[in-house]
C-alpha atoms as a PDB file:
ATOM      1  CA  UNK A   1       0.000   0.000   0.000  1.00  0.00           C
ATOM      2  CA  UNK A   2       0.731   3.531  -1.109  1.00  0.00           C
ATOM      3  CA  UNK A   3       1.157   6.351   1.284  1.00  0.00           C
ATOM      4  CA  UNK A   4       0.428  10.154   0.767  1.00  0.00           C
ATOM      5  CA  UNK A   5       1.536  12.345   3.638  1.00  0.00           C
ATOM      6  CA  UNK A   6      -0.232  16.007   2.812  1.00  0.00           C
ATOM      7  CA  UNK A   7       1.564  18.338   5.516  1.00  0.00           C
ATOM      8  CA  UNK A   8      -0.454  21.374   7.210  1.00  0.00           C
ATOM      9  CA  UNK A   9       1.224  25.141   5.577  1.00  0.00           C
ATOM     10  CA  UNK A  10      -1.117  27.072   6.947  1.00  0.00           C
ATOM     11  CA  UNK A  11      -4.079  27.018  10.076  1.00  0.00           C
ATOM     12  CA  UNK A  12      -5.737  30.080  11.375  1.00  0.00           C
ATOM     13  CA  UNK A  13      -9.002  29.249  12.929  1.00  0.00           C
ATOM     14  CA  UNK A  14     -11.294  27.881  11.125  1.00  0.00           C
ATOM     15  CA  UNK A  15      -9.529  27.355   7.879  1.00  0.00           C
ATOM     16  CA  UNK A  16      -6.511  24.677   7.455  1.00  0.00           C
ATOM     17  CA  UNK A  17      -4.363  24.147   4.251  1.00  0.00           C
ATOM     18  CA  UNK A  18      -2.353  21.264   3.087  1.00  0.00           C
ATOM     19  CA  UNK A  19      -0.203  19.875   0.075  1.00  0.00           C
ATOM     20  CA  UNK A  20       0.932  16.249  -0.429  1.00  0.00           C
ATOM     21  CA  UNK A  21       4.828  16.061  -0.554  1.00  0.00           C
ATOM     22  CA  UNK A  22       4.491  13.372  -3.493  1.00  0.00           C
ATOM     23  CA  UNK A  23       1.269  14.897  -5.582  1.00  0.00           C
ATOM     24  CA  UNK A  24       0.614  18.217  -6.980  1.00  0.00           C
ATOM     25  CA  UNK A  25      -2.744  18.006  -4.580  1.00  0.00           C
ATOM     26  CA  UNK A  26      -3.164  21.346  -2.459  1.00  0.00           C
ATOM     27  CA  UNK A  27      -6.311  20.787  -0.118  1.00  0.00           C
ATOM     28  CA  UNK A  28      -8.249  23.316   2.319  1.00  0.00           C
ATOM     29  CA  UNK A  29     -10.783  22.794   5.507  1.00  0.00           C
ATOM     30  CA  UNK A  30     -11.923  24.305   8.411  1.00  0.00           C
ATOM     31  CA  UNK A  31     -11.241  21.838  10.586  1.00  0.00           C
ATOM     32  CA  UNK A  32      -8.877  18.617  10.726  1.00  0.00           C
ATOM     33  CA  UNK A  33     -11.227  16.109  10.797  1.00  0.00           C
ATOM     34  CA  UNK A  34     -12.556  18.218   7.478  1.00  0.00           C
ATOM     35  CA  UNK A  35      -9.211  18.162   5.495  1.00  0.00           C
ATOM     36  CA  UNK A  36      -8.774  14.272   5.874  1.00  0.00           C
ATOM     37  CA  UNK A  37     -11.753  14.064   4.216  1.00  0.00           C
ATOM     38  CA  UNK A  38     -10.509  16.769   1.844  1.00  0.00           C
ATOM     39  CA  UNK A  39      -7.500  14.427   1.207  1.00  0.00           C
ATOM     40  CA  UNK A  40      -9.370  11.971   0.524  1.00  0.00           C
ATOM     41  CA  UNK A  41     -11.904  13.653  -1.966  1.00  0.00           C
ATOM     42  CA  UNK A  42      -8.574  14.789  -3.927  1.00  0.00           C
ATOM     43  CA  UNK A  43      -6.716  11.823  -4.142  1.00  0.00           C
ATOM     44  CA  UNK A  44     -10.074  10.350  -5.289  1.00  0.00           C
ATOM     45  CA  UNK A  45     -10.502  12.756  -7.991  1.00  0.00           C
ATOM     46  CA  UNK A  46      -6.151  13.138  -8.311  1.00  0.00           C
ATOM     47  CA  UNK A  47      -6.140   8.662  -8.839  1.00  0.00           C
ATOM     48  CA  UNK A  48      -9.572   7.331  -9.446  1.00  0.00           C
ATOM     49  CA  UNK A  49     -10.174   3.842  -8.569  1.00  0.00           C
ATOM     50  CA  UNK A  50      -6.565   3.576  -7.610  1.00  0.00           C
ATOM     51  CA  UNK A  51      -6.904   5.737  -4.185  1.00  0.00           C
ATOM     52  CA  UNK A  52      -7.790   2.249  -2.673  1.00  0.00           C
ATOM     53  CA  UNK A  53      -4.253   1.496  -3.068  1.00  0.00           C
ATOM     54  CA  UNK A  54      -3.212   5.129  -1.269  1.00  0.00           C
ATOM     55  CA  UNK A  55      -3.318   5.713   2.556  1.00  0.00           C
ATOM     56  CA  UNK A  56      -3.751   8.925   3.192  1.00  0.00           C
ATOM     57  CA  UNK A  57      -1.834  10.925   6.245  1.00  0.00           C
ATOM     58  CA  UNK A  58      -1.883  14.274   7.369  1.00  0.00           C
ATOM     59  CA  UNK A  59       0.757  15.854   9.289  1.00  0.00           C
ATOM     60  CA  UNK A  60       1.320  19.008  10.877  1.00  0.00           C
ATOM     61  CA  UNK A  61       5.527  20.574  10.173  1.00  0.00           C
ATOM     62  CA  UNK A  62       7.345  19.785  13.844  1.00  0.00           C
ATOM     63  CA  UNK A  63       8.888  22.891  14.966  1.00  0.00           C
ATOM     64  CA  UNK A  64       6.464  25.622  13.134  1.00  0.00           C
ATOM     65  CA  UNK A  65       3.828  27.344  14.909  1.00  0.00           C
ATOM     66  CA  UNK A  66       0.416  26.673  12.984  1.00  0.00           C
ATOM     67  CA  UNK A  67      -2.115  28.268  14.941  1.00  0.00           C
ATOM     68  CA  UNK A  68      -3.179  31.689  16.291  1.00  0.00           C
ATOM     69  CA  UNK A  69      -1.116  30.715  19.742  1.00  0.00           C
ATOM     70  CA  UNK A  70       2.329  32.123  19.477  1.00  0.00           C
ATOM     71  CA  UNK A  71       4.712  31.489  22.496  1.00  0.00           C
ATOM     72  CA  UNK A  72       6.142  34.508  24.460  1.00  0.00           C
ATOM     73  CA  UNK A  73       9.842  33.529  23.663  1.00  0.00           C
ATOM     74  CA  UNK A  74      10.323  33.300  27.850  1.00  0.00           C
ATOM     75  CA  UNK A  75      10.157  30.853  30.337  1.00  0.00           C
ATOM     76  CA  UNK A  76       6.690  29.271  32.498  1.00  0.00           C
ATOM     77  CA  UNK A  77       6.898  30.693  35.903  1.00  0.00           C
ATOM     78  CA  UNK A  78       6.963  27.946  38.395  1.00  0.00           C
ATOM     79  CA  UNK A  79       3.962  27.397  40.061  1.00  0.00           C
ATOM     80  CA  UNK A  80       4.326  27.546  44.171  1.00  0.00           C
ATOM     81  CA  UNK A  81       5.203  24.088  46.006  1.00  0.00           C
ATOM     82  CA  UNK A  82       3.145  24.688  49.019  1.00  0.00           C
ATOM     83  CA  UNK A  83       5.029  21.975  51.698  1.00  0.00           C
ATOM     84  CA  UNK A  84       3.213  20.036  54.353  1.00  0.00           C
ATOM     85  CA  UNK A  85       3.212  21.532  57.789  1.00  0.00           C
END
Protein backbone atom coordinates (compact mmCIF):
# COMPACT_ATOMS: atom_id res chain seq x y z
CA UNK A 1 0.00 0.00 0.00
CA UNK A 2 0.73 3.53 -1.11
CA UNK A 3 1.16 6.35 1.28
CA UNK A 4 0.43 10.15 0.77
CA UNK A 5 1.54 12.34 3.64
CA UNK A 6 -0.23 16.01 2.81
CA UNK A 7 1.56 18.34 5.52
CA UNK A 8 -0.45 21.37 7.21
CA UNK A 9 1.22 25.14 5.58
CA UNK A 10 -1.12 27.07 6.95
CA UNK A 11 -4.08 27.02 10.08
CA UNK A 12 -5.74 30.08 11.38
CA UNK A 13 -9.00 29.25 12.93
CA UNK A 14 -11.29 27.88 11.12
CA UNK A 15 -9.53 27.36 7.88
CA UNK A 16 -6.51 24.68 7.45
CA UNK A 17 -4.36 24.15 4.25
CA UNK A 18 -2.35 21.26 3.09
CA UNK A 19 -0.20 19.88 0.07
CA UNK A 20 0.93 16.25 -0.43
CA UNK A 21 4.83 16.06 -0.55
CA UNK A 22 4.49 13.37 -3.49
CA UNK A 23 1.27 14.90 -5.58
CA UNK A 24 0.61 18.22 -6.98
CA UNK A 25 -2.74 18.01 -4.58
CA UNK A 26 -3.16 21.35 -2.46
CA UNK A 27 -6.31 20.79 -0.12
CA UNK A 28 -8.25 23.32 2.32
CA UNK A 29 -10.78 22.79 5.51
CA UNK A 30 -11.92 24.31 8.41
CA UNK A 31 -11.24 21.84 10.59
CA UNK A 32 -8.88 18.62 10.73
CA UNK A 33 -11.23 16.11 10.80
CA UNK A 34 -12.56 18.22 7.48
CA UNK A 35 -9.21 18.16 5.49
CA UNK A 36 -8.77 14.27 5.87
CA UNK A 37 -11.75 14.06 4.22
CA UNK A 38 -10.51 16.77 1.84
CA UNK A 39 -7.50 14.43 1.21
CA UNK A 40 -9.37 11.97 0.52
CA UNK A 41 -11.90 13.65 -1.97
CA UNK A 42 -8.57 14.79 -3.93
CA UNK A 43 -6.72 11.82 -4.14
CA UNK A 44 -10.07 10.35 -5.29
CA UNK A 45 -10.50 12.76 -7.99
CA UNK A 46 -6.15 13.14 -8.31
CA UNK A 47 -6.14 8.66 -8.84
CA UNK A 48 -9.57 7.33 -9.45
CA UNK A 49 -10.17 3.84 -8.57
CA UNK A 50 -6.57 3.58 -7.61
CA UNK A 51 -6.90 5.74 -4.18
CA UNK A 52 -7.79 2.25 -2.67
CA UNK A 53 -4.25 1.50 -3.07
CA UNK A 54 -3.21 5.13 -1.27
CA UNK A 55 -3.32 5.71 2.56
CA UNK A 56 -3.75 8.92 3.19
CA UNK A 57 -1.83 10.92 6.25
CA UNK A 58 -1.88 14.27 7.37
CA UNK A 59 0.76 15.85 9.29
CA UNK A 60 1.32 19.01 10.88
CA UNK A 61 5.53 20.57 10.17
CA UNK A 62 7.34 19.78 13.84
CA UNK A 63 8.89 22.89 14.97
CA UNK A 64 6.46 25.62 13.13
CA UNK A 65 3.83 27.34 14.91
CA UNK A 66 0.42 26.67 12.98
CA UNK A 67 -2.11 28.27 14.94
CA UNK A 68 -3.18 31.69 16.29
CA UNK A 69 -1.12 30.72 19.74
CA UNK A 70 2.33 32.12 19.48
CA UNK A 71 4.71 31.49 22.50
CA UNK A 72 6.14 34.51 24.46
CA UNK A 73 9.84 33.53 23.66
CA UNK A 74 10.32 33.30 27.85
CA UNK A 75 10.16 30.85 30.34
CA UNK A 76 6.69 29.27 32.50
CA UNK A 77 6.90 30.69 35.90
CA UNK A 78 6.96 27.95 38.39
CA UNK A 79 3.96 27.40 40.06
CA UNK A 80 4.33 27.55 44.17
CA UNK A 81 5.20 24.09 46.01
CA UNK A 82 3.15 24.69 49.02
CA UNK A 83 5.03 21.97 51.70
CA UNK A 84 3.21 20.04 54.35
CA UNK A 85 3.21 21.53 57.79
Amino acid sequence: MREVVFRVLAERPGHLEAQADTLPIHITAPTLEDLQHEAREALIEHVGPAHCAYRVRVRRCPGVAVSSIRPLGRSAALCPVKHPS
